[in-house]
PDB file of N, CA and C in Angstrom:
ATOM      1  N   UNK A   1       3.053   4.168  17.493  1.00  0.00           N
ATOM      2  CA  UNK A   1       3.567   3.251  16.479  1.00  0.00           C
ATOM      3  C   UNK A   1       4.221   4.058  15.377  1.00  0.00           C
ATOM      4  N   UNK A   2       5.479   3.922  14.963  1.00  0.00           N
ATOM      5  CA  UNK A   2       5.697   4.434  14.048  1.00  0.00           C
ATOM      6  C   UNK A   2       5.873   3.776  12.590  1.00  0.00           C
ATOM      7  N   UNK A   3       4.868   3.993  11.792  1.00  0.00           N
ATOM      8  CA  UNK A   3       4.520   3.565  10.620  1.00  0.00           C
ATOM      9  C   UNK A   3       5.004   3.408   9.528  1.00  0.00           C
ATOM     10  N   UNK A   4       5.875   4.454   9.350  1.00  0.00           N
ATOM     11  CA  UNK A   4       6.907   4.694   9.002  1.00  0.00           C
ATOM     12  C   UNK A   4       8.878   3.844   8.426  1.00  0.00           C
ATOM     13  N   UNK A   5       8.462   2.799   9.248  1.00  0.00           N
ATOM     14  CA  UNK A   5       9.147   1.918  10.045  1.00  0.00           C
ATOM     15  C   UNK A   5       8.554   0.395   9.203  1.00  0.00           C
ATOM     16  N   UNK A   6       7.056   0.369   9.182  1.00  0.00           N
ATOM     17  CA  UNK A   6       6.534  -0.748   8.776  1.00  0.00           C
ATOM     18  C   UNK A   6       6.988  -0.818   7.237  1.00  0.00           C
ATOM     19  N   UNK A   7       6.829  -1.982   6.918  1.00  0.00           N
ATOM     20  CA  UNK A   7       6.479  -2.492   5.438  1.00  0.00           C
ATOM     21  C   UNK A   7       5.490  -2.201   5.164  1.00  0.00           C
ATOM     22  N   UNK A   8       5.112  -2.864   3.732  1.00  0.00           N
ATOM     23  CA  UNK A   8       3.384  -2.818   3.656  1.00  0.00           C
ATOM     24  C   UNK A   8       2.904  -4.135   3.960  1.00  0.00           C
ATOM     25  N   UNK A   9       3.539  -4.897   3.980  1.00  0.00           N
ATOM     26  CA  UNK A   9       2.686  -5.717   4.596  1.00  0.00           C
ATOM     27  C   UNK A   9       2.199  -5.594   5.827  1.00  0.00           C
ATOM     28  N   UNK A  10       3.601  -5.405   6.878  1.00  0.00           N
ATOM     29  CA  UNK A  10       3.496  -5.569   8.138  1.00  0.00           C
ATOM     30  C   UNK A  10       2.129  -4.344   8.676  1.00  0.00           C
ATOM     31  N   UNK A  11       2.348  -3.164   7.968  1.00  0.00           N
ATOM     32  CA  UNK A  11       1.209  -2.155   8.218  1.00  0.00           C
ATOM     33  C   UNK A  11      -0.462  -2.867   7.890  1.00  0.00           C
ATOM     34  N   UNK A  12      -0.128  -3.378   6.598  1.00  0.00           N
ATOM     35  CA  UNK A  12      -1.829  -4.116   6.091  1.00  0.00           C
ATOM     36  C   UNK A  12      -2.074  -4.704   7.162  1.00  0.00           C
ATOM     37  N   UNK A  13      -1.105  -5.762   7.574  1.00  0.00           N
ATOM     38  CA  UNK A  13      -1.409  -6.693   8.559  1.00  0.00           C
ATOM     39  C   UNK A  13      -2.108  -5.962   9.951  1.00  0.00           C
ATOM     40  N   UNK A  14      -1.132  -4.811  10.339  1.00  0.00           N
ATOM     41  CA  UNK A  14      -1.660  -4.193  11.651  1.00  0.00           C
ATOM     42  C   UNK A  14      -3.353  -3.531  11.119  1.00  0.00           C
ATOM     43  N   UNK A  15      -3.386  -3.060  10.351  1.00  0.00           N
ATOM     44  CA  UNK A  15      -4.513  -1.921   9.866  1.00  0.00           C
ATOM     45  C   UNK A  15      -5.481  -3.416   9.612  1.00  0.00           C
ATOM     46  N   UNK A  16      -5.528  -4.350   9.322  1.00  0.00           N
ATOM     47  CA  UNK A  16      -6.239  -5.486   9.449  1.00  0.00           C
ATOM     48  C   UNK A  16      -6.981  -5.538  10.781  1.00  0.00           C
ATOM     49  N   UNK A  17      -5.630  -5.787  11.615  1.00  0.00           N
ATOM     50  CA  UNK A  17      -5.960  -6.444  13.087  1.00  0.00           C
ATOM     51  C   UNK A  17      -7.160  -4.914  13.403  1.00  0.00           C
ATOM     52  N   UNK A  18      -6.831  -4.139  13.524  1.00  0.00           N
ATOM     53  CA  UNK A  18      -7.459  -2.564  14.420  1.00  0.00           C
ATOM     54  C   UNK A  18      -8.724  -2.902  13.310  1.00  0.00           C
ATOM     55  N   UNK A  19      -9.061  -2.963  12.270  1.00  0.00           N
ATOM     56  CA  UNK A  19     -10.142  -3.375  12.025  1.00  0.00           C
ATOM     57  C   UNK A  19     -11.114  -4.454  12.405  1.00  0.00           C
ATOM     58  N   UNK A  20     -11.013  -5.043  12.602  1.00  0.00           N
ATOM     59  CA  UNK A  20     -10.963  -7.045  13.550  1.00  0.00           C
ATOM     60  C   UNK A  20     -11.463  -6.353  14.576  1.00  0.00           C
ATOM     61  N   UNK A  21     -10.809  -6.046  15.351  1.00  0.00           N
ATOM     62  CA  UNK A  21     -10.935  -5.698  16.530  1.00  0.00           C
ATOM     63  C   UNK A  21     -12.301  -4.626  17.131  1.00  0.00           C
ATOM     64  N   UNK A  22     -12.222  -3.957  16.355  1.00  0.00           N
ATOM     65  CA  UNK A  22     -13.283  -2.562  16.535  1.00  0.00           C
ATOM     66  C   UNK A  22     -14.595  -3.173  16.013  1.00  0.00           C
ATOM     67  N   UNK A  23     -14.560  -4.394  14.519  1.00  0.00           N
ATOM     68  CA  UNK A  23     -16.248  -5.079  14.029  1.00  0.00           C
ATOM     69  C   UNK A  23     -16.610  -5.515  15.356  1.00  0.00           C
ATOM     70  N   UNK A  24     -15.377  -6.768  15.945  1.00  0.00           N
ATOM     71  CA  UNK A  24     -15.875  -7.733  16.700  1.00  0.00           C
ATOM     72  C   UNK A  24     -16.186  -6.855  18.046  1.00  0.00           C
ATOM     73  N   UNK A  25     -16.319  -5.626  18.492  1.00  0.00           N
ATOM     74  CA  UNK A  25     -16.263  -4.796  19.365  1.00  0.00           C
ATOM     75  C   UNK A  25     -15.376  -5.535  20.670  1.00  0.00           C
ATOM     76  N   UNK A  26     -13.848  -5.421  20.320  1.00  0.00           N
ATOM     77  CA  UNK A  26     -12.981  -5.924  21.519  1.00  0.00           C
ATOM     78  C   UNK A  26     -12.474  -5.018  21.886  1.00  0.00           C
ATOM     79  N   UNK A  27     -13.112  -3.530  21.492  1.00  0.00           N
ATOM     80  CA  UNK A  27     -12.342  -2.490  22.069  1.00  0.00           C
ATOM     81  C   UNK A  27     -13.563  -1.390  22.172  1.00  0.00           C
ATOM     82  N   UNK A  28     -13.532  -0.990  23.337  1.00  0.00           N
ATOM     83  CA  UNK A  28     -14.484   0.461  24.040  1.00  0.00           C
ATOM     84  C   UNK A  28     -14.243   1.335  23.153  1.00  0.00           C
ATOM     85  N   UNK A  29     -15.224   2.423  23.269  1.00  0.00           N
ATOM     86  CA  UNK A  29     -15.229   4.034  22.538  1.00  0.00           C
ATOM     87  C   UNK A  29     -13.894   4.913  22.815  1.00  0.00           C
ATOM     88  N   UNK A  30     -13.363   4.970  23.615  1.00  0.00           N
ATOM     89  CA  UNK A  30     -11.929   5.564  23.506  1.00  0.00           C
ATOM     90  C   UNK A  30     -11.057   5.193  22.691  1.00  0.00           C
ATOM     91  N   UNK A  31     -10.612   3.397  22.901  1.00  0.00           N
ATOM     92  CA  UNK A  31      -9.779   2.918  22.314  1.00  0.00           C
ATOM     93  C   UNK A  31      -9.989   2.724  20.908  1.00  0.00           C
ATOM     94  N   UNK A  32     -11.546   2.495  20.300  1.00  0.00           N
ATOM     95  CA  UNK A  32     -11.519   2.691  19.394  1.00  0.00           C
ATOM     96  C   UNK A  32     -11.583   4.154  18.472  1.00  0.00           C
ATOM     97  N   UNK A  33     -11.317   5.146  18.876  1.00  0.00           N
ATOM     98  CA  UNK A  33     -11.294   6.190  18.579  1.00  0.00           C
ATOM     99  C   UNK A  33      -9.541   6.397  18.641  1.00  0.00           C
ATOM    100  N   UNK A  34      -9.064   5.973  18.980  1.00  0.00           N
ATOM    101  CA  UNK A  34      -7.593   5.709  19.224  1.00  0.00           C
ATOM    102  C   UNK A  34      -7.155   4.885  18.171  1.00  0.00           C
ATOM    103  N   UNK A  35      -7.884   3.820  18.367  1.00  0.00           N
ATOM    104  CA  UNK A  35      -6.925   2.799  17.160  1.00  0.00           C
ATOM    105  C   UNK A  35      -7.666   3.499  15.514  1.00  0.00           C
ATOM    106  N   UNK A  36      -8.465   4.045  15.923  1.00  0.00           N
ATOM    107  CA  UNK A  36      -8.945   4.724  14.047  1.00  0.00           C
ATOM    108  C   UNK A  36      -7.499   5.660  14.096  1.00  0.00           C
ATOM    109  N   UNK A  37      -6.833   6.593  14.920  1.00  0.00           N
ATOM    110  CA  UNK A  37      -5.867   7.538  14.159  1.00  0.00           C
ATOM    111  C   UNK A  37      -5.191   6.165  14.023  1.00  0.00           C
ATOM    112  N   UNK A  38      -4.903   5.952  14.464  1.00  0.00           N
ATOM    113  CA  UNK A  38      -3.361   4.616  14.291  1.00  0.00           C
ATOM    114  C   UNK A  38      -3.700   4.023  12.844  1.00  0.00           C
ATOM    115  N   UNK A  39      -5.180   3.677  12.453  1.00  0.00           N
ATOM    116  CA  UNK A  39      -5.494   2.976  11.241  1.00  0.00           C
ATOM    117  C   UNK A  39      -5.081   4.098  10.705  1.00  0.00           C
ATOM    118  N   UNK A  40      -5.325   5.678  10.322  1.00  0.00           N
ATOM    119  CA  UNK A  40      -5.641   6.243   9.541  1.00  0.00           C
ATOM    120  C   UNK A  40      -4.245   6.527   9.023  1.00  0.00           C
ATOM    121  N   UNK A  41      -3.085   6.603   9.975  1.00  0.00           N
ATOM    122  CA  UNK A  41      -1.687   6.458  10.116  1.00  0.00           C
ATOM    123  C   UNK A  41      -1.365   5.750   9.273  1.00  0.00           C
ATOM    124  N   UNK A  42      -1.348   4.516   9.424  1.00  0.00           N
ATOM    125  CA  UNK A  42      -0.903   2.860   8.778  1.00  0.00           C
ATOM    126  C   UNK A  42      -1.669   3.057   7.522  1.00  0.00           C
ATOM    127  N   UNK A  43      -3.193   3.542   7.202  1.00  0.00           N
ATOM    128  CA  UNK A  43      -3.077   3.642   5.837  1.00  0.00           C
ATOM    129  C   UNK A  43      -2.636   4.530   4.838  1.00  0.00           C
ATOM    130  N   UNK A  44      -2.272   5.978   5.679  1.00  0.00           N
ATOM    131  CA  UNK A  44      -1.715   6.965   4.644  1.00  0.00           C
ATOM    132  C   UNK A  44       0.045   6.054   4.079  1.00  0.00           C
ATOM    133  N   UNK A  45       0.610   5.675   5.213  1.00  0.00           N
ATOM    134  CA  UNK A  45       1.588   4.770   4.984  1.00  0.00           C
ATOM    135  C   UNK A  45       1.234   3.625   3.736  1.00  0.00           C
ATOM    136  N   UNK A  46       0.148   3.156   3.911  1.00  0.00           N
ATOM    137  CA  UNK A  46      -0.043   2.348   2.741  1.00  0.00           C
ATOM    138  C   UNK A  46       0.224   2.866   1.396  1.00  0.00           C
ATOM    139  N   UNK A  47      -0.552   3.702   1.669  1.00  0.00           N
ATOM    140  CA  UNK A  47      -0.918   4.059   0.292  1.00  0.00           C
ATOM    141  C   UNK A  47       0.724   5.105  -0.194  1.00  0.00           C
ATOM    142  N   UNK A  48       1.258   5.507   0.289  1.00  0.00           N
ATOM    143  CA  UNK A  48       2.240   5.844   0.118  1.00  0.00           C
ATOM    144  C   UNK A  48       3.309   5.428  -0.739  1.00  0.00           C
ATOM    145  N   UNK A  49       3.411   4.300   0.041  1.00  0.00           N
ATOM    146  CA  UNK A  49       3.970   2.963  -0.209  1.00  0.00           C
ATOM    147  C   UNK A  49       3.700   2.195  -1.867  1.00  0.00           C
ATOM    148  N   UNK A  50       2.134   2.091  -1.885  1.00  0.00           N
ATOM    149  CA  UNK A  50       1.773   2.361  -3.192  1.00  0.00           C
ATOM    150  C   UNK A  50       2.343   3.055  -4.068  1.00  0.00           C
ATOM    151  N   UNK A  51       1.888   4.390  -4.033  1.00  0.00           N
ATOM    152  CA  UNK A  51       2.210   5.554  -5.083  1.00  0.00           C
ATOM    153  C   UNK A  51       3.509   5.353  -5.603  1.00  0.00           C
ATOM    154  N   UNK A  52       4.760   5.301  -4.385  1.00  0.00           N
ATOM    155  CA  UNK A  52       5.976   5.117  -4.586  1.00  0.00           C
ATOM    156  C   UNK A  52       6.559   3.629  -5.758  1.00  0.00           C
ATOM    157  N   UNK A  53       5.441   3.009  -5.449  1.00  0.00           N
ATOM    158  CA  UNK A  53       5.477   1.559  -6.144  1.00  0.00           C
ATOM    159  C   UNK A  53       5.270   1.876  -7.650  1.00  0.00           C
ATOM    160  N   UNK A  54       4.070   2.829  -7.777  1.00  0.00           N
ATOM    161  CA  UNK A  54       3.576   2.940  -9.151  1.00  0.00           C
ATOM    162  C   UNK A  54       4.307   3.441 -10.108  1.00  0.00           C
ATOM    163  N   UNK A  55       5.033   4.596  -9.323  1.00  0.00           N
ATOM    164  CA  UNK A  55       5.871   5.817  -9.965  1.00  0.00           C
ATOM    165  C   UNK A  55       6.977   4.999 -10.767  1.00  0.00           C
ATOM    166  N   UNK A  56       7.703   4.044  -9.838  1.00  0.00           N
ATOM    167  CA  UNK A  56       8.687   3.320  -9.801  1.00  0.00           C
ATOM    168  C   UNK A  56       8.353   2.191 -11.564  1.00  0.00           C
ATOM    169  N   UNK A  57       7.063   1.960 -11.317  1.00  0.00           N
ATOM    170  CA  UNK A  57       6.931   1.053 -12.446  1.00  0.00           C
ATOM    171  C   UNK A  57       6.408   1.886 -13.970  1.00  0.00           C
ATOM    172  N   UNK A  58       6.011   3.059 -14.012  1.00  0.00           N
ATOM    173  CA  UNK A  58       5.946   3.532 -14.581  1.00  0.00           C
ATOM    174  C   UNK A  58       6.844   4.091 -15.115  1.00  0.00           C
ATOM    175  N   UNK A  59       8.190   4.654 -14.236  1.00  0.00           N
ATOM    176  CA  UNK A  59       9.873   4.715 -14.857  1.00  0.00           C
ATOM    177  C   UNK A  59      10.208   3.717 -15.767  1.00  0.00           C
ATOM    178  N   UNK A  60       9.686   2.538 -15.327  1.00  0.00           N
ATOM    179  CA  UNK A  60      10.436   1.580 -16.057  1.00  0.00           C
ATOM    180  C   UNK A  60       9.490   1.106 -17.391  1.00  0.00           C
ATOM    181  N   UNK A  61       8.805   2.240 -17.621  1.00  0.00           N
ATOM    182  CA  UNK A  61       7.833   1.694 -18.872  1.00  0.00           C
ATOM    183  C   UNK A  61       7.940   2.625 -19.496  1.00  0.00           C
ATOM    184  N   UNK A  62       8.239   3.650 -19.332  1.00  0.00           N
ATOM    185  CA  UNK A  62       8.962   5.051 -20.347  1.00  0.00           C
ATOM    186  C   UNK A  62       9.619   4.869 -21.510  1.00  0.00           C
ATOM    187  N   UNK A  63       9.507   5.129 -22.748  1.00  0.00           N
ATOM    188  CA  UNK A  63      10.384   5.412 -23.759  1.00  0.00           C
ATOM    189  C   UNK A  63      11.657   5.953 -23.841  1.00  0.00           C
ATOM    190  N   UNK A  64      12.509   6.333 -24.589  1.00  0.00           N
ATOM    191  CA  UNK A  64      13.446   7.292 -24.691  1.00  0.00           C
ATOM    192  C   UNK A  64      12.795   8.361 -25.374  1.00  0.00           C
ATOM    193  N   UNK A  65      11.270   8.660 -25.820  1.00  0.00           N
ATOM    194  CA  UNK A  65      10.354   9.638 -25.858  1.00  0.00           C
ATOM    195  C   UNK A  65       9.904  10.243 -24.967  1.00  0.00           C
ATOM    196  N   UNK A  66       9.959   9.773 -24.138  1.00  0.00           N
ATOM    197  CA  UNK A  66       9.168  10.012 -22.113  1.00  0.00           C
ATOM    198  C   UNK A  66       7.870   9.484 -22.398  1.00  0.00           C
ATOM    199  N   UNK A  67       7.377   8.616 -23.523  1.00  0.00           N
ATOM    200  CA  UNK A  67       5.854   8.262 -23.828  1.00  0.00           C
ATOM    201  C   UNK A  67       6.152   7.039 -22.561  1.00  0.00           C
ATOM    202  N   UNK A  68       5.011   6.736 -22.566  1.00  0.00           N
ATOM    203  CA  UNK A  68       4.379   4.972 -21.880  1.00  0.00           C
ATOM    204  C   UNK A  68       4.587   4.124 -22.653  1.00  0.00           C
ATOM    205  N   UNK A  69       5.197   2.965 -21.928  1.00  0.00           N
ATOM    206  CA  UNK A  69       5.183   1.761 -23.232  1.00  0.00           C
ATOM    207  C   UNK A  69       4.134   0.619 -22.168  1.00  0.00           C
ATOM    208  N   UNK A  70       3.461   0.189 -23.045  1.00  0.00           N
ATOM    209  CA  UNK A  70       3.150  -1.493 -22.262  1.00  0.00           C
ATOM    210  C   UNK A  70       3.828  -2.465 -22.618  1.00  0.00           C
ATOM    211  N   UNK A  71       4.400  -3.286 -21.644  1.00  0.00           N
ATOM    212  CA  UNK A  71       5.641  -4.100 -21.974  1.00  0.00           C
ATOM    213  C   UNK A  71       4.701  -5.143 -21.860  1.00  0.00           C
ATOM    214  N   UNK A  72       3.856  -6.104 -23.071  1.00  0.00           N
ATOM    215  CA  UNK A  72       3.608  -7.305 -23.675  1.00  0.00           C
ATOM    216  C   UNK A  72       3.694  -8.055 -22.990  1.00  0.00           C
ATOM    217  N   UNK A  73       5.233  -8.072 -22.931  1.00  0.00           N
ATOM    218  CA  UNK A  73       5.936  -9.305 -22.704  1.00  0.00           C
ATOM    219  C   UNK A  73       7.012  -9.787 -23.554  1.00  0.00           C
ATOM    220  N   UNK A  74       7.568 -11.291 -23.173  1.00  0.00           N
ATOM    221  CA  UNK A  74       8.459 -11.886 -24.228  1.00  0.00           C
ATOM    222  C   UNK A  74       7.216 -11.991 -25.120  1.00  0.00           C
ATOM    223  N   UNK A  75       7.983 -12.154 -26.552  1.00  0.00           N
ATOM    224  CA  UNK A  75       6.749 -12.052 -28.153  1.00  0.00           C
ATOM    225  C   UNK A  75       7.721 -13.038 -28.558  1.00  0.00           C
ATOM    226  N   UNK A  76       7.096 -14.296 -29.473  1.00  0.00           N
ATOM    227  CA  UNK A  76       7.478 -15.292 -30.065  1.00  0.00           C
ATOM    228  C   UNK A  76       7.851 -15.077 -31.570  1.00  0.00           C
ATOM    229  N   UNK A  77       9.071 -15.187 -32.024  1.00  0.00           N
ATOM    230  CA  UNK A  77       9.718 -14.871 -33.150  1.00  0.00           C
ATOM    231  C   UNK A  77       9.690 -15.879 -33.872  1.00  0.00           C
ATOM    232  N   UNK A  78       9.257 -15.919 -34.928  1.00  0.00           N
ATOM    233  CA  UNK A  78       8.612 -16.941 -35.878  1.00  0.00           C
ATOM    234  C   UNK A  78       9.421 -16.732 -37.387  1.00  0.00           C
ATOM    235  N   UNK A  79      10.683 -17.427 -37.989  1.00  0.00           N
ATOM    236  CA  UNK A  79      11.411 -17.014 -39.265  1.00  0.00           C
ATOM    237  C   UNK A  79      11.021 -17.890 -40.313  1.00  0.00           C
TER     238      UNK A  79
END
């Protein structure tokens, strides 16, 4: 599977199922030893996916200081 390839959803979704599968024991000691790299795959992809997400939102909360801002929100202007 190349993971790589997935979304995050579509990966959550798979890394879901291979979990499902291995509680409800629908898969033998090989295969489940098989579908753990595939999970472990799909979640480094997750989390990847993440990080890339965070970085991304944290750009956009930067100053023209390079500080952090927390963006509130719209604020109600009252004259």
């Amino acid at each position: 599977m190349a993971a790589k390839r997935l979304t995050f959803e579509e990966a959550l979704a798979n890394l879901e199922a291979i979990v499902k599968d291995v509680e409800e024991g629908k898969v033998g000691l090989e295969d489940s030893i098989r579908r753990y790299e595939e999970g472990m795959k799909l979640l480094k992809h997750c989390r990847a996916i993440l990080s890339q997400a965070e970085l991304k939102i944290q750009k956009l909360q930067e100053t023209a200081d390079g500080e952090l801002q927390v963006d509130a929100g719209p604020t109600e202007e009252t004259t």
